[in-house]
Protein backbone atom coordinates (compact mmCIF):
# COMPACT_ATOMS: atom_id res chain seq x y z
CA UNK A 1 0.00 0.00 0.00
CA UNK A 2 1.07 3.55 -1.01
CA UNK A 3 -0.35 6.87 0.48
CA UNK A 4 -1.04 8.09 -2.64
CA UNK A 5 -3.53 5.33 -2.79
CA UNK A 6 -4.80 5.63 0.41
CA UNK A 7 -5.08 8.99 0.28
CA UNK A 8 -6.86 8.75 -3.40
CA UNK A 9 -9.32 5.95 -1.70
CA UNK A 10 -10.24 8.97 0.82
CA UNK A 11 -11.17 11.55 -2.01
CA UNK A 12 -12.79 8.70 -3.89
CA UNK A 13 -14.82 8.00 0.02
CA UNK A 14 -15.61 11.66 0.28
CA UNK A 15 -16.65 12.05 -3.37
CA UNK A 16 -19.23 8.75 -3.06
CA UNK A 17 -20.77 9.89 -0.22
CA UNK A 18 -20.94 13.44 -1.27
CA UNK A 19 -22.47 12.22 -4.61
CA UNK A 20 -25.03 10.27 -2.91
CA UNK A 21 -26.52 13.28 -0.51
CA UNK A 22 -26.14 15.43 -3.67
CA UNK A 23 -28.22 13.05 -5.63
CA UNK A 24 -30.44 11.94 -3.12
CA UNK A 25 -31.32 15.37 -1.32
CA UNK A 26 -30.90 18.12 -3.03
CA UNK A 27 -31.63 16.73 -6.56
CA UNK A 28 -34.19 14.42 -5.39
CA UNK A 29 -32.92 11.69 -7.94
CA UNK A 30 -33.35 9.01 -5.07
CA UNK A 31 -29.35 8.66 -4.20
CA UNK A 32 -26.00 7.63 -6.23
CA UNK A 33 -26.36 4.56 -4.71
CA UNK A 34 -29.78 3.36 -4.07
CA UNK A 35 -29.22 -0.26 -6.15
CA UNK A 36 -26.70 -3.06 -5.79
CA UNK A 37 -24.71 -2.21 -8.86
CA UNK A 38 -22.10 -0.11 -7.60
CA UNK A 39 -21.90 2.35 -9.14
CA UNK A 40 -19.86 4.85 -7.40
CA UNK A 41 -16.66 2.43 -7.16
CA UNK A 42 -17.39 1.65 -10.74
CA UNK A 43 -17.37 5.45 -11.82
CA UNK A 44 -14.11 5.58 -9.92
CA UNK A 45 -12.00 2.79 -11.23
CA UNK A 46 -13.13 3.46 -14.76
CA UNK A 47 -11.89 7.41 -14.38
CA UNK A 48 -8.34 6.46 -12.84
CA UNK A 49 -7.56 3.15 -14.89
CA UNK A 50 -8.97 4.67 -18.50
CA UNK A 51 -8.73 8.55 -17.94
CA UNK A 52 -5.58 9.40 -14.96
CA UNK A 53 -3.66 6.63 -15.55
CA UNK A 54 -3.29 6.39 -19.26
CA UNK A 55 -2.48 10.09 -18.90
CA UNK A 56 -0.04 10.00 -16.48
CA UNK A 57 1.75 6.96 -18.56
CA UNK A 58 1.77 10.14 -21.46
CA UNK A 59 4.11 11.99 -18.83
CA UNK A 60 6.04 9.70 -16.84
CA UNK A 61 5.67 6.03 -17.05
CA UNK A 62 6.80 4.93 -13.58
CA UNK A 63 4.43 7.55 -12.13
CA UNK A 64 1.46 5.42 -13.19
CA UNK A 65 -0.96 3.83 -10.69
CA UNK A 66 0.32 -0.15 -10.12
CA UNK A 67 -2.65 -2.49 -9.94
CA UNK A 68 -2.23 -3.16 -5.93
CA UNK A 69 -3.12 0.68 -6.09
CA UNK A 70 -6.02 0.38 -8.07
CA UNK A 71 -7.11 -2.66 -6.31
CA UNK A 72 -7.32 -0.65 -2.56
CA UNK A 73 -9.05 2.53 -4.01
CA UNK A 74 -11.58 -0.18 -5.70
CA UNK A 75 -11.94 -1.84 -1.90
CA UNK A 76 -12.40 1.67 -0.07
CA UNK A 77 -14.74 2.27 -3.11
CA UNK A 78 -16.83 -0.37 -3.13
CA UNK A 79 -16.88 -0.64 1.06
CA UNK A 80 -18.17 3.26 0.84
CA UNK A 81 -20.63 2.41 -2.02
CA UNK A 82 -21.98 -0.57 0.17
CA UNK A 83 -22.17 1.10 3.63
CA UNK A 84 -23.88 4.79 1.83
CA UNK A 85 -27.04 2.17 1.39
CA UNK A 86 -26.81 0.54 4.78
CA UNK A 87 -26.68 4.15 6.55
CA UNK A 88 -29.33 5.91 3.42
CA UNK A 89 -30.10 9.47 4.32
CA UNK A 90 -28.36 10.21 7.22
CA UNK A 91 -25.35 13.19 6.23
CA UNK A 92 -23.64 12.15 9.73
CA UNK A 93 -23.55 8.43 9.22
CA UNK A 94 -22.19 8.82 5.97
CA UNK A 95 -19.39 10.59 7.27
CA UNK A 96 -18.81 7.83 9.95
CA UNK A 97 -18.65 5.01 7.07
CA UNK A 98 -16.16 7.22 5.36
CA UNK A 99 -14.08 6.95 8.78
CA UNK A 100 -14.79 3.42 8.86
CA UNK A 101 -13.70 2.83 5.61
CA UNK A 102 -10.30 4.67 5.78
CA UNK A 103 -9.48 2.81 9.16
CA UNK A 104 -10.34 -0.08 7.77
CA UNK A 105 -7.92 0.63 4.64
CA UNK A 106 -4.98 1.31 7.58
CA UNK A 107 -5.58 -1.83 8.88
């Protein structure tokens, strides 16, 4: 584990759970991740492996993201977009399962 990772798992967190209040409250679109696709670690793994990565390999090669990298924002992805439905429409439970989630990634 790297702490670029980690610490890209923890915007990735804060960006799920941000998404899903956004959606859910204030556009009334019924949350980012109301269903058991999950969608929110999806959106995120598809934007750093297609989009970041390939364009950092344009720059510098070595400063690409390494697959165990990838794999633990994935993990602290998909644990956010899982515990968002578990603690729906609560703005201070959500930021608890983002704590949970980055101890859990310490671990």
């Amino acid at each position: 584990m790297t702490w670029r990772a980690l610490l890209i798992g923890l915007v990735a967190v804060a960006g799920i759970c941000f998404l899903d209040v956004y959606s859910g409250t204030v556009k009334g679109y019924g949350g980012f991740t109301g269903s058991y696709f999950p969608g929110g670690a999806v959106l995120v793994l598809v934007l750093l492996a297609v989009i970041v990565n390939a364009l950092i390999k344009l720059v510098r090669r070595g400063w690409a993201l390494t697959q165990a990298e990838l794999m633990l924002v994935w993990c602290m992805g998909l644990v956010a977009d899982r515990l968002v439905i578990v603690q729906e429409r609560d703005v201070e439970q959500h930021l608890v399962a983002a704590m949970l989630v980055a101890l859990a990634a310490t671990c």
